[in-house]
C-alpha atoms as a PDB file:
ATOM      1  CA  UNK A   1      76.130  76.443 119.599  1.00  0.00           C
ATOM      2  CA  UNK A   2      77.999  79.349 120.248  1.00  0.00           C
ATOM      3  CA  UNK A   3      80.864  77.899 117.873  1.00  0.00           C
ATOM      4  CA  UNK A   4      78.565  78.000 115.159  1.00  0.00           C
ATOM      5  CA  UNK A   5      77.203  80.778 115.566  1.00  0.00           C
ATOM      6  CA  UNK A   6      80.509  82.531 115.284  1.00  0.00           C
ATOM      7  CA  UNK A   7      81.299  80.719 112.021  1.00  0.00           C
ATOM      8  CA  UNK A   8      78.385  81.823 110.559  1.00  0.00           C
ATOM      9  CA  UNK A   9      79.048  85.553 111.657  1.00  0.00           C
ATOM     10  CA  UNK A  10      82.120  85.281 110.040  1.00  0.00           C
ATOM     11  CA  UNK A  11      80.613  83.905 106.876  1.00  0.00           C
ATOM     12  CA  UNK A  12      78.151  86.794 106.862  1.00  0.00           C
ATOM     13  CA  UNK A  13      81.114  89.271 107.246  1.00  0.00           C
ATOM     14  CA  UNK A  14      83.257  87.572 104.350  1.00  0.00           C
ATOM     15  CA  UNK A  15      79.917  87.766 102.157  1.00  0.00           C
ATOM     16  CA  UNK A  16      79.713  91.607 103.209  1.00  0.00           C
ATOM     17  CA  UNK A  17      83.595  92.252 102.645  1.00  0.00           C
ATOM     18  CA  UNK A  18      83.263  90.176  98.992  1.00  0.00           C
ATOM     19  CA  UNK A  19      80.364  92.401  98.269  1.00  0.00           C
ATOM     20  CA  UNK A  20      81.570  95.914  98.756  1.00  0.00           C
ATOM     21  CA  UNK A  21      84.705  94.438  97.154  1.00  0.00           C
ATOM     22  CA  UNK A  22      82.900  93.554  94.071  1.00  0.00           C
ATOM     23  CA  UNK A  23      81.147  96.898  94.149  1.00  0.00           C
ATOM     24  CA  UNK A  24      84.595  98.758  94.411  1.00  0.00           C
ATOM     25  CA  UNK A  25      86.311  96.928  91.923  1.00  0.00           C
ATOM     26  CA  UNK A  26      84.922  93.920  89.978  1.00  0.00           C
ATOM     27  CA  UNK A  27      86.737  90.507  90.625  1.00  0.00           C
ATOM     28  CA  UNK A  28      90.100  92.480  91.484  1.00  0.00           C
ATOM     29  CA  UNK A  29      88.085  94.068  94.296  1.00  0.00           C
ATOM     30  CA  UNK A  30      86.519  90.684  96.211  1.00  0.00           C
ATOM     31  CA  UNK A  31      90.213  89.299  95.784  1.00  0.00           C
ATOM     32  CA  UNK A  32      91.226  92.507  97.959  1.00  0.00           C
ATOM     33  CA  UNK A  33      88.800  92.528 100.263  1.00  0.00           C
ATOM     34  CA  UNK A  34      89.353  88.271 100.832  1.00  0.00           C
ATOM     35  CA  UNK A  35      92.668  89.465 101.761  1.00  0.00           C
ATOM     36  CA  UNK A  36      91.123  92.519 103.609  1.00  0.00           C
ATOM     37  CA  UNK A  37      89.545  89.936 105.533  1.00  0.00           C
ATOM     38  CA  UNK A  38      91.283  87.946 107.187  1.00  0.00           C
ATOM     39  CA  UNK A  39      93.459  89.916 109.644  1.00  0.00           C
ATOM     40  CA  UNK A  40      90.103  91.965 110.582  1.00  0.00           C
ATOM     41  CA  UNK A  41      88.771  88.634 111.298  1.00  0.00           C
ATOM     42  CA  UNK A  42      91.869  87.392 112.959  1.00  0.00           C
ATOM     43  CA  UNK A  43      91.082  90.471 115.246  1.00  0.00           C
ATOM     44  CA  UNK A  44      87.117  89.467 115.751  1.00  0.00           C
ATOM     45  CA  UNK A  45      87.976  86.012 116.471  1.00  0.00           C
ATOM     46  CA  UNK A  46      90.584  86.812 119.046  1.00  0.00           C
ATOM     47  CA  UNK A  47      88.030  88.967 120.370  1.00  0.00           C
ATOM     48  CA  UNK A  48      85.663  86.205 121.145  1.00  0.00           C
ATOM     49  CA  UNK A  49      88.735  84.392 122.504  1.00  0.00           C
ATOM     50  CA  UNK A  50      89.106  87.267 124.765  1.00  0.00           C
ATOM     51  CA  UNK A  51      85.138  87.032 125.815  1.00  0.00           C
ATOM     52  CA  UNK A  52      85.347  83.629 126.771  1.00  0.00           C
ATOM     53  CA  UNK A  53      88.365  83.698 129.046  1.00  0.00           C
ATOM     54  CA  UNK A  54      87.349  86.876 130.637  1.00  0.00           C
ATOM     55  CA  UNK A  55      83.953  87.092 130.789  1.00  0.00           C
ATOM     56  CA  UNK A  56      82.580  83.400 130.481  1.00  0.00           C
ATOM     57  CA  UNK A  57      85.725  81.513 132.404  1.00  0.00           C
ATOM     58  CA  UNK A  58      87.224  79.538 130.116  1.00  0.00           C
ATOM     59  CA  UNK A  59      90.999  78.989 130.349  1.00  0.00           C
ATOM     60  CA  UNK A  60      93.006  79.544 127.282  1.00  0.00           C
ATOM     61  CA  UNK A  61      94.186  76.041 126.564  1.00  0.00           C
ATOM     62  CA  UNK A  62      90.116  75.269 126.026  1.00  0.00           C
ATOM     63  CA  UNK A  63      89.640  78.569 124.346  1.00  0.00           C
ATOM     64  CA  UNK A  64      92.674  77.978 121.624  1.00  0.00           C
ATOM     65  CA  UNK A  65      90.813  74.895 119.947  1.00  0.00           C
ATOM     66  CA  UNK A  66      87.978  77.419 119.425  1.00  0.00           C
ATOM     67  CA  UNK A  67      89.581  80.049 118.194  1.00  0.00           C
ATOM     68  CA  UNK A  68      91.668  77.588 115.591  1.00  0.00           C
ATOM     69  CA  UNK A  69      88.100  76.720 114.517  1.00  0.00           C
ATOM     70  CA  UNK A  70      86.681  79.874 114.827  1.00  0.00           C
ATOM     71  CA  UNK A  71      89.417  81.634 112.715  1.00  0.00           C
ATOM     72  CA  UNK A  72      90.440  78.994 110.595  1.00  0.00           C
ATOM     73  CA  UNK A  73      86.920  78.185 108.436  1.00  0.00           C
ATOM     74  CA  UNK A  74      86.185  81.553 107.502  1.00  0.00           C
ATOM     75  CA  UNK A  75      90.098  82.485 106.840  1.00  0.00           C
ATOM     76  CA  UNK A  76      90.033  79.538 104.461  1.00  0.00           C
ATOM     77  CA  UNK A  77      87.580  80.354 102.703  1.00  0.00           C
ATOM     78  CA  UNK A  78      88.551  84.097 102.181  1.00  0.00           C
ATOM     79  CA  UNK A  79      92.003  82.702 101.184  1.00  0.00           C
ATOM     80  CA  UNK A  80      90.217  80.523  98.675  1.00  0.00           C
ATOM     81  CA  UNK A  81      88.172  83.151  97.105  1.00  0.00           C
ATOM     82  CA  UNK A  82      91.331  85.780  97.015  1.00  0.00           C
ATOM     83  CA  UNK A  83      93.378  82.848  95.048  1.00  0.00           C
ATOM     84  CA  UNK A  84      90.679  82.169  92.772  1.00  0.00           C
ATOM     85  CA  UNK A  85      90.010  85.482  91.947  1.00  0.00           C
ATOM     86  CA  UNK A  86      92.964  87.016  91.423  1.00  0.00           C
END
């Protein structure tokens, strides 16, 4: 649940980045902030990595499959949107 819930803060924060992208700068802007995104989400998501191992007791080697998830869906996607529209 806590997976998810992740992913769909990240999807949230992509939509917020695209947005004040747009606002900035039309479609140049959302293909900047897509590529805005994803090392400031690289960041978050080893953050939540960092949680897990520290705080909740997780080892790494069951924390990296998370974080590959985690990162990956939302990264995609940004890397998607910054291709299309630019």
């Amino acid at each position: 649940m806590h997976t998810i819930m992740i992913l769909t803060a990240g999807l949230i924060l992509l939509a917020l980045f695209i947005g004040v992208g747009h606002l900035r700068g039309g479609v140049a802007g959302r293909a900047q902030a897509a590529k805005w995104f994803i090392p400031v989400w690289f960041v978050l998501a080893l953050t939540n990595v960092g949680v897990g191992v520290v705080s909740a007791g997780y080892t790494v080697m069951q924390e990296a499959p998370v974080f590959l998830v985690t990162f990956a869906v939302p990264a995609a996607i940004a890397w998607w949107i910054g291709r299309r529209t630019a």
